[in-house]
Protein backbone atom coordinates (compact mmCIF):
# COMPACT_ATOMS: atom_id res chain seq x y z
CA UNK A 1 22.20 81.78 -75.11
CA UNK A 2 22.00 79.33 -72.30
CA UNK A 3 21.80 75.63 -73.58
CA UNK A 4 21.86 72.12 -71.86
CA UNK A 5 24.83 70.25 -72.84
CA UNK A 6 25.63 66.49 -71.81
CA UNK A 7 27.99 63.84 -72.01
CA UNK A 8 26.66 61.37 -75.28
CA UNK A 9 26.15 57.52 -73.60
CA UNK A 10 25.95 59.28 -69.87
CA UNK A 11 23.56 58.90 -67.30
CA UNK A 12 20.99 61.72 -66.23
CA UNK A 13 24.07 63.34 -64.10
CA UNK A 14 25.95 64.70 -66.94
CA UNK A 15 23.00 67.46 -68.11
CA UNK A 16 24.94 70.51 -67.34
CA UNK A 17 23.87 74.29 -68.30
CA UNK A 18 26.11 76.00 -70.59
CA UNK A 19 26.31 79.14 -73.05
CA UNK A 20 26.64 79.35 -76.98
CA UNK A 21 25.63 80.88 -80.08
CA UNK A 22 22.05 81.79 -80.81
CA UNK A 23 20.98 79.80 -83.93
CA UNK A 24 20.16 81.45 -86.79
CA UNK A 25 17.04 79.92 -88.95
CA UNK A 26 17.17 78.78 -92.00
CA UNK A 27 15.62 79.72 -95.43
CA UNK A 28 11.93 78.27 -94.63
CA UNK A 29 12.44 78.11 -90.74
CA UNK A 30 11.91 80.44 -87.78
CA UNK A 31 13.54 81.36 -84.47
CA UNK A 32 11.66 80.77 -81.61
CA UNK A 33 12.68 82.01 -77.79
CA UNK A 34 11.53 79.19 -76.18
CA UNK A 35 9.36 79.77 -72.96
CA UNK A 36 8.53 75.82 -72.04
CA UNK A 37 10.58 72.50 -73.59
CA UNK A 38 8.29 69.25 -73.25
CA UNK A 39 10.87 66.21 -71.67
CA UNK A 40 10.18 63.15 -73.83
CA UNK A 41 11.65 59.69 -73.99
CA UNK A 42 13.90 59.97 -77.10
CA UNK A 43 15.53 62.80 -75.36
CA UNK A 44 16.62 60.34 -73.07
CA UNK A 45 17.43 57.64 -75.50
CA UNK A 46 19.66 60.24 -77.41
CA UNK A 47 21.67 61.64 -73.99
CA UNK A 48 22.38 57.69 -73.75
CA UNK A 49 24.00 57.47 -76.92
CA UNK A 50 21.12 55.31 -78.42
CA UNK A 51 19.23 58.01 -80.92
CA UNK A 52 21.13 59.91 -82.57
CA UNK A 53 19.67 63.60 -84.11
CA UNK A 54 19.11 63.98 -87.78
CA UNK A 55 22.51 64.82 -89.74
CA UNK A 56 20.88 68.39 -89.85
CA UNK A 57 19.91 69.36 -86.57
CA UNK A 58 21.05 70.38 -83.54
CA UNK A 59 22.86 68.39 -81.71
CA UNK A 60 21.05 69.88 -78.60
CA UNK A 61 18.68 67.78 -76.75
CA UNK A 62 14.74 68.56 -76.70
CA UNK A 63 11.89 68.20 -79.53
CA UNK A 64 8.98 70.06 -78.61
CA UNK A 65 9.01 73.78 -77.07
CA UNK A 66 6.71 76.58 -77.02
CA UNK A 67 7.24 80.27 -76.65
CA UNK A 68 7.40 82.73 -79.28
CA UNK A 69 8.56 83.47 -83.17
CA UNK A 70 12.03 85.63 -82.13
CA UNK A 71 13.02 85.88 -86.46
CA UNK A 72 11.68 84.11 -90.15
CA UNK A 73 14.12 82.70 -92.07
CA UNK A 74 14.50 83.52 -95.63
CA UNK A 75 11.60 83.15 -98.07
CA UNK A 76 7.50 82.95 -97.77
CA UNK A 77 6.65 82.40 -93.46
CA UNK A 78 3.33 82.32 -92.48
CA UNK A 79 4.11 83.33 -89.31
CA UNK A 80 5.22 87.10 -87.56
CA UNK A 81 8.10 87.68 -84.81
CA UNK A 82 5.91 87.68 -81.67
CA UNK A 83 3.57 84.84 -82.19
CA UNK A 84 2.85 82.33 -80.18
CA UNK A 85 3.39 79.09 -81.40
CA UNK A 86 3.90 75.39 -79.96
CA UNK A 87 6.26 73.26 -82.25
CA UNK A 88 7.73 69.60 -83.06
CA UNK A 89 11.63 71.06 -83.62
CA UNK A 90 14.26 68.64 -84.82
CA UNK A 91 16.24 69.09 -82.06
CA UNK A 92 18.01 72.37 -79.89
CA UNK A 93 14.62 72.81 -77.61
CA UNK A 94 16.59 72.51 -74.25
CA UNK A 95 17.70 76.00 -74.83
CA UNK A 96 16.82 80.07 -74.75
CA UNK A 97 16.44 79.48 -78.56
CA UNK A 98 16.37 77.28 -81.19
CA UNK A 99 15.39 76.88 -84.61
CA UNK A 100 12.40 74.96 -86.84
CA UNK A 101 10.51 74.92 -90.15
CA UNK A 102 8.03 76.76 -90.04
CA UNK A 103 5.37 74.26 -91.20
CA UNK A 104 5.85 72.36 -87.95
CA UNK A 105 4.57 74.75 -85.77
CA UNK A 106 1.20 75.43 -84.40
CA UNK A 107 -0.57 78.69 -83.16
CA UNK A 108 -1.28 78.32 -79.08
CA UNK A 109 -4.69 77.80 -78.71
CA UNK A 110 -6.61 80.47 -76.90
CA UNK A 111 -6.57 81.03 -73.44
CA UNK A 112 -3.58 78.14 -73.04
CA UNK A 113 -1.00 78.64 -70.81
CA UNK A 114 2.64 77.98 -72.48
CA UNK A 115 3.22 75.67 -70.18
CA UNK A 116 0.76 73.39 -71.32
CA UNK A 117 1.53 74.14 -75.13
CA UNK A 118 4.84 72.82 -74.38
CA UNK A 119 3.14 69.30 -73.85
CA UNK A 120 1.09 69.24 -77.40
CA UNK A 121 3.56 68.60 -80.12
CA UNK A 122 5.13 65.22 -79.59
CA UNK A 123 2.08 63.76 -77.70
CA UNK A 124 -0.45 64.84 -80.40
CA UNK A 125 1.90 64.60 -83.65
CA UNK A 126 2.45 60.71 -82.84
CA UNK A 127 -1.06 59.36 -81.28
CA UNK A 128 -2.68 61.32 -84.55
CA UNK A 129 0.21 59.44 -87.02
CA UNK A 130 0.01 56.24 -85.54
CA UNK A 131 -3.85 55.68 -83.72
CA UNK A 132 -5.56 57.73 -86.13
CA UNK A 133 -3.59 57.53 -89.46
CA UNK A 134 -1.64 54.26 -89.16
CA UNK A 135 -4.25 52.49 -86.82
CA UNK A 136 -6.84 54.04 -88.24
CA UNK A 137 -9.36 53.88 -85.15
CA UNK A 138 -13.06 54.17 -85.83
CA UNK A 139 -15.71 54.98 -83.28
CA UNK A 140 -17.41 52.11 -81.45
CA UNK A 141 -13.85 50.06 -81.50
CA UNK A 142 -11.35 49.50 -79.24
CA UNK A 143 -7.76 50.68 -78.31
CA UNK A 144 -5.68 49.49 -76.26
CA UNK A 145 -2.76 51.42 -75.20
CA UNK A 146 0.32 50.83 -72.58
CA UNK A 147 1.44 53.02 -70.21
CA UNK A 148 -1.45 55.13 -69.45
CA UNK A 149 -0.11 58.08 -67.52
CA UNK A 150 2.40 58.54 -69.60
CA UNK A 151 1.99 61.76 -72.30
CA UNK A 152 1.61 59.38 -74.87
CA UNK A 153 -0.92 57.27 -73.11
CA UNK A 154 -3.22 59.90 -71.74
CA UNK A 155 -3.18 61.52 -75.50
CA UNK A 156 -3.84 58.48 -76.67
CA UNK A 157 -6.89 58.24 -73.93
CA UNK A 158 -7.80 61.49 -74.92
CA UNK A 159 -8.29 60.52 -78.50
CA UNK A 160 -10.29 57.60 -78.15
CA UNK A 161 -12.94 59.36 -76.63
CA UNK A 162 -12.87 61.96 -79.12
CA UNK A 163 -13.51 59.73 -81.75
CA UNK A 164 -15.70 57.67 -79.82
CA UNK A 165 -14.28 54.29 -79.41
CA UNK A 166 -13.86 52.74 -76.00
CA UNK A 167 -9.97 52.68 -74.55
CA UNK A 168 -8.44 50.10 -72.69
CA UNK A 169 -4.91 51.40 -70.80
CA UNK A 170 -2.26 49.10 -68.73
CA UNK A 171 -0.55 51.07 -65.70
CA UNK A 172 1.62 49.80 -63.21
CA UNK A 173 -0.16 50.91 -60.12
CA UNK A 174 -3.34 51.41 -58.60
CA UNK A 175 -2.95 54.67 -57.98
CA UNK A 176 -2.11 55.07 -61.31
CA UNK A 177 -5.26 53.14 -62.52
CA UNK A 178 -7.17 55.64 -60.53
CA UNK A 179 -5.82 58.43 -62.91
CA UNK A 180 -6.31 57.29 -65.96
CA UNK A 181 -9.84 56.06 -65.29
CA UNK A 182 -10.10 59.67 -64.32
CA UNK A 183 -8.91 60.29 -67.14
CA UNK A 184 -11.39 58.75 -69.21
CA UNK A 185 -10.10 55.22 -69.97
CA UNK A 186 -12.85 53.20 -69.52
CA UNK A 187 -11.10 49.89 -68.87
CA UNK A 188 -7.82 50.08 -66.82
CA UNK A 189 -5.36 46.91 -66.08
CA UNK A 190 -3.05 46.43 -63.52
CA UNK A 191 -0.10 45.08 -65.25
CA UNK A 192 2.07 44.07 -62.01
CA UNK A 193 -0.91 41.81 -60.67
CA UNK A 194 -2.92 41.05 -63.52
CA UNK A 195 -2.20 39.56 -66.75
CA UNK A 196 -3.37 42.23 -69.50
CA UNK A 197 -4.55 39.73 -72.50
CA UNK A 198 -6.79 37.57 -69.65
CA UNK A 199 -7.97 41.01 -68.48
CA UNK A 200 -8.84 42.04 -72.18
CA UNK A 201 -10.73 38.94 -73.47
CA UNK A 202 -12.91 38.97 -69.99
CA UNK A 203 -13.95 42.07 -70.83
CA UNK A 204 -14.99 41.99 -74.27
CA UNK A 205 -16.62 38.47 -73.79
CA UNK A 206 -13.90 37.45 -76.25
CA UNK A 207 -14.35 39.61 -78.54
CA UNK A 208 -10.73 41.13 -78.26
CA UNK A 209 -9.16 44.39 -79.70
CA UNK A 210 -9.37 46.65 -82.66
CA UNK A 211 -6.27 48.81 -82.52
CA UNK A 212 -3.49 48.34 -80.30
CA UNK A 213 -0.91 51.57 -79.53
CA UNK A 214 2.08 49.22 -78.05
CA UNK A 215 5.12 50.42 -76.98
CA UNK A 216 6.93 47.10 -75.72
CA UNK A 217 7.60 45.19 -78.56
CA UNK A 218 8.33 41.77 -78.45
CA UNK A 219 7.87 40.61 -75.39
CA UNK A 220 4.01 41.09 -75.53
CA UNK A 221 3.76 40.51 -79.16
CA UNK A 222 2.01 36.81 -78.90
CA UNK A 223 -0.56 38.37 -76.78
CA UNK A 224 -1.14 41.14 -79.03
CA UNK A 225 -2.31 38.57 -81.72
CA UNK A 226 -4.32 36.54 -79.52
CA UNK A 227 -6.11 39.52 -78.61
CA UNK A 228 -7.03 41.24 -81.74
CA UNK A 229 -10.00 41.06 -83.46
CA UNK A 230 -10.39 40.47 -87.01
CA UNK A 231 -8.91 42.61 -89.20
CA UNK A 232 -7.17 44.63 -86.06
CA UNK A 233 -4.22 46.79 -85.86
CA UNK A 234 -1.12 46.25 -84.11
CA UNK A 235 0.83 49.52 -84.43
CA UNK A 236 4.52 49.94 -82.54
CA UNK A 237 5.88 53.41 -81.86
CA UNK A 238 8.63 51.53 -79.33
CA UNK A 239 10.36 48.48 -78.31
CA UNK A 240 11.39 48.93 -74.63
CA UNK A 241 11.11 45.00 -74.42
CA UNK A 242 13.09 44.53 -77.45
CA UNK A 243 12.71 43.59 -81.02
CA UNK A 244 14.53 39.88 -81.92
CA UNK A 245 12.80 36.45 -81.15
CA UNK A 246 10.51 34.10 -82.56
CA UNK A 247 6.57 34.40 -82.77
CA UNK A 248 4.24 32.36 -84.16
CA UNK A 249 2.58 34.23 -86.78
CA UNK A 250 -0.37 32.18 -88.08
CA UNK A 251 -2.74 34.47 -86.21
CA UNK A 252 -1.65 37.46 -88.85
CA UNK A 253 -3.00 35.24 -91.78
CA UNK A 254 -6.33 33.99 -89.84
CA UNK A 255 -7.77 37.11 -88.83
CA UNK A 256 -5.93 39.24 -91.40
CA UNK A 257 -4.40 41.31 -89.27
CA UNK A 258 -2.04 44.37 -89.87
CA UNK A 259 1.54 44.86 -88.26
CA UNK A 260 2.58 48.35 -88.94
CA UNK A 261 4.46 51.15 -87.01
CA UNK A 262 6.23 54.41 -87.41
CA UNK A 263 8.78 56.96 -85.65
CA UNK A 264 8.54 60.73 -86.10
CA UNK A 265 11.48 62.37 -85.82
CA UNK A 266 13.14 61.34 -89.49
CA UNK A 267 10.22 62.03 -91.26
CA UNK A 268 10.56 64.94 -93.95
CA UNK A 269 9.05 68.19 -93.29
CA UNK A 270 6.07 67.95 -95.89
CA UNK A 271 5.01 64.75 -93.89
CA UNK A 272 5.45 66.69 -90.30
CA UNK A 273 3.01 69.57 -92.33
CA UNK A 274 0.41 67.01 -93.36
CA UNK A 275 0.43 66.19 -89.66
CA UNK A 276 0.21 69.12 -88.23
CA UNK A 277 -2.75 70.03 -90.49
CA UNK A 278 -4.69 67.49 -89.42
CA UNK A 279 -4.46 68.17 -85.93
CA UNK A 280 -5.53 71.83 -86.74
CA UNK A 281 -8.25 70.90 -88.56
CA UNK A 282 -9.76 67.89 -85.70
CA UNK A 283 -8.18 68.75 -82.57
CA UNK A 284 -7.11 72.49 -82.63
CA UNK A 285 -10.70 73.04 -82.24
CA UNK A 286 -11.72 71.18 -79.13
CA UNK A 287 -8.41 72.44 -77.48
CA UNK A 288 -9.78 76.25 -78.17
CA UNK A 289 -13.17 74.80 -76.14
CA UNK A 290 -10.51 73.79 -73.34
CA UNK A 291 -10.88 69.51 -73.65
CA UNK A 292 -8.18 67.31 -74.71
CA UNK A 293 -5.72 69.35 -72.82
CA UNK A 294 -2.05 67.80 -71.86
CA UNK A 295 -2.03 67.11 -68.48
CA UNK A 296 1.27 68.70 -66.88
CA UNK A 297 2.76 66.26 -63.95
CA UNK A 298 6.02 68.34 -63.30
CA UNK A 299 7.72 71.05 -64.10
CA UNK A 300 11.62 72.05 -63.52
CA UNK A 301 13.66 75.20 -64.35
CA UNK A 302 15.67 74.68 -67.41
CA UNK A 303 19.36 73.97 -64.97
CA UNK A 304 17.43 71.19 -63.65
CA UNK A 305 17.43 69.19 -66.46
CA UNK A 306 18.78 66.23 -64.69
CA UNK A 307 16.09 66.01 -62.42
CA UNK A 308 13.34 66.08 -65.13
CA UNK A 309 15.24 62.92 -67.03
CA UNK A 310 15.83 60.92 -63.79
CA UNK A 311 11.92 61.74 -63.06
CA UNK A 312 11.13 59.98 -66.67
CA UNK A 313 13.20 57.47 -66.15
CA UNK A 314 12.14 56.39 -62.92
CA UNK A 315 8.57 55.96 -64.38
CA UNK A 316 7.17 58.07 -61.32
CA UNK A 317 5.10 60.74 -63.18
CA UNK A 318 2.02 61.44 -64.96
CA UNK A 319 1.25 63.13 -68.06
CA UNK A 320 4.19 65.50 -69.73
CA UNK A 321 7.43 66.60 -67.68
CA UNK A 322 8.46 70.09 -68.77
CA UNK A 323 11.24 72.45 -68.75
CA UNK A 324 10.71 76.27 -67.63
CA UNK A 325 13.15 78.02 -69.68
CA UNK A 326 11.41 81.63 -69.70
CA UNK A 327 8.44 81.81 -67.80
């Protein structure tokens, strides 16, 4: 099979197209020939040399494909070669095959195109674990959430709404503020010209934040504080600004506030299961009505690889990149 192989601690350059064996699943796992691989940020953290896969996965990049069940694995499968399935994969998606448990796949919703179901599992798996679960956003709050345009933050946008609380999102553009408004955020801040915890507090008359999705780390993590309301949620999925410094923390005591955060990929199967559950059971249905779609801001064929990274790490799209591996 064709694969995309790289140079561990290189730059976007060294994504090269190469052949190898077809994986063969697992008992409890199934073979998918992937049609669509979703680009995500720790694929780009791991071609760096700064995420490292799971002892046992594939060493290939890519954690989210779509396409369709190829062979099951040994023992019970609730699936049959030919499906159509979307899935969170430990690793190997960046590639004409690759291999998963079967309990962390999902049927394709009607009527979507594989292209878009490449852009569900990642997004969806984390805003549900961390927003809805860890968070655990209520309607008539507020989130907050960085990076709007990004996957994560339009998901994140996207679940707000469903559950009826009222989203705040930071971009870095006006342009960009434009989309997400679009989108359905119904507060959007200019980060570059307009300081975000000011922005907030104006807002609310004061009143601050309930649940915060925050991706920076420390660098914003005094304002976070100041901003949340009583008994609010401060939940980290990444620390792009970094992790080591010193915060005053007396706000956590006075307004009781929770610190809390999670990653997804080392998490055990029976956890990924739970998950995905959940999300068939609250959001499987509205994406069969055709809302809460991903919103797919570029596409490139599967050699192109090092386009689609440099595109992520340039910050210039919106919503997921993807990989066309068999259209």
């Amino acid at each position: 099979m064709r694969y995309i192989d790289y140079d561990p601690g290189g730059t976007a350059d060294t994504l090269r197209l190469t052949e190898g064996p077809v994986p063969v699943p697992r008992t409890g796992e199934i073979l998918i020939e992937v049609a669509y691989a979703g680009v995500n940020r720790p694929d780009i953290l791991q071609r760096s040399g700064r995420y490292p896969p799971p002892p046992d996965a594939s060493p290939i990049l890519g954690i989210e494909v779509s396409g369709h069940v190829a062979e099951l694995g040994p023992g019970p499968n609730e699936w049959q070669v030919g499906d159509a399935v979307t899935a969170l994969v430990p690793g190997g998606g960046y590639a004409d095959y690759c291999t998963t448990p079967a309990d962390q796949a999902l049927r394709v919703p009607a009527h979507m195109e594989l292209a878009s179901a490449a852009g569900l599992p990642e997004n969806w798996f984390t805003v549900w674990a961390n927003v809805a679960d860890r968070g655990a956003l209520r309607s008539g709050e507020r989130l907050l959430v960085h990076g709007g345009t990004s996957g994560i933050g339009l998901t994140a946008i996207h679940l707000a709404n469903h559950l009826g609380a009222e989203c705040f999102a930071t971009v870095g553009s006006e342009d960009k503020a434009a989309f997400c408004r679009a989108f359905g955020a119904q507060h959007v801040i200019d980060y570059r010209t307009t300081d975000f915890a000011q922005a907030v507090m104006a807002a609310t008359g004061n009143q601050g934040i309930d649940v915060i999705l925050d991706i920076v780390g420390l660098p914003y993590l005094a304002r976070h504080l100041a901003i949340l309301r009583q008994d609010g949620r401060l939940v980290f999925i990444a620390l792009s600004g970094g992790s080591h410094g010193e915060v005053d923390l007396t706000p956590v005591m006075a307004k009781r506030l929770t610190l809390t955060g999670s990653t997804m990929r080392p998490r055990t199967i029976a956890e990924k299961r739970a998950l995905r559950d959940a999300l068939a059971a609250h959001i499987r249905p509205e994406l069969d009505r055709g809302r809460l779609l991903p919103h797919i801001g570029a596409q490139f064929p599967l050699a192109e690889a090092a386009r689609a990274h440099a595109l992520m790490e340039s910050g210039g799209h919106r919503g997921k990149i993807v990989l066309a591996v068999k259209p």
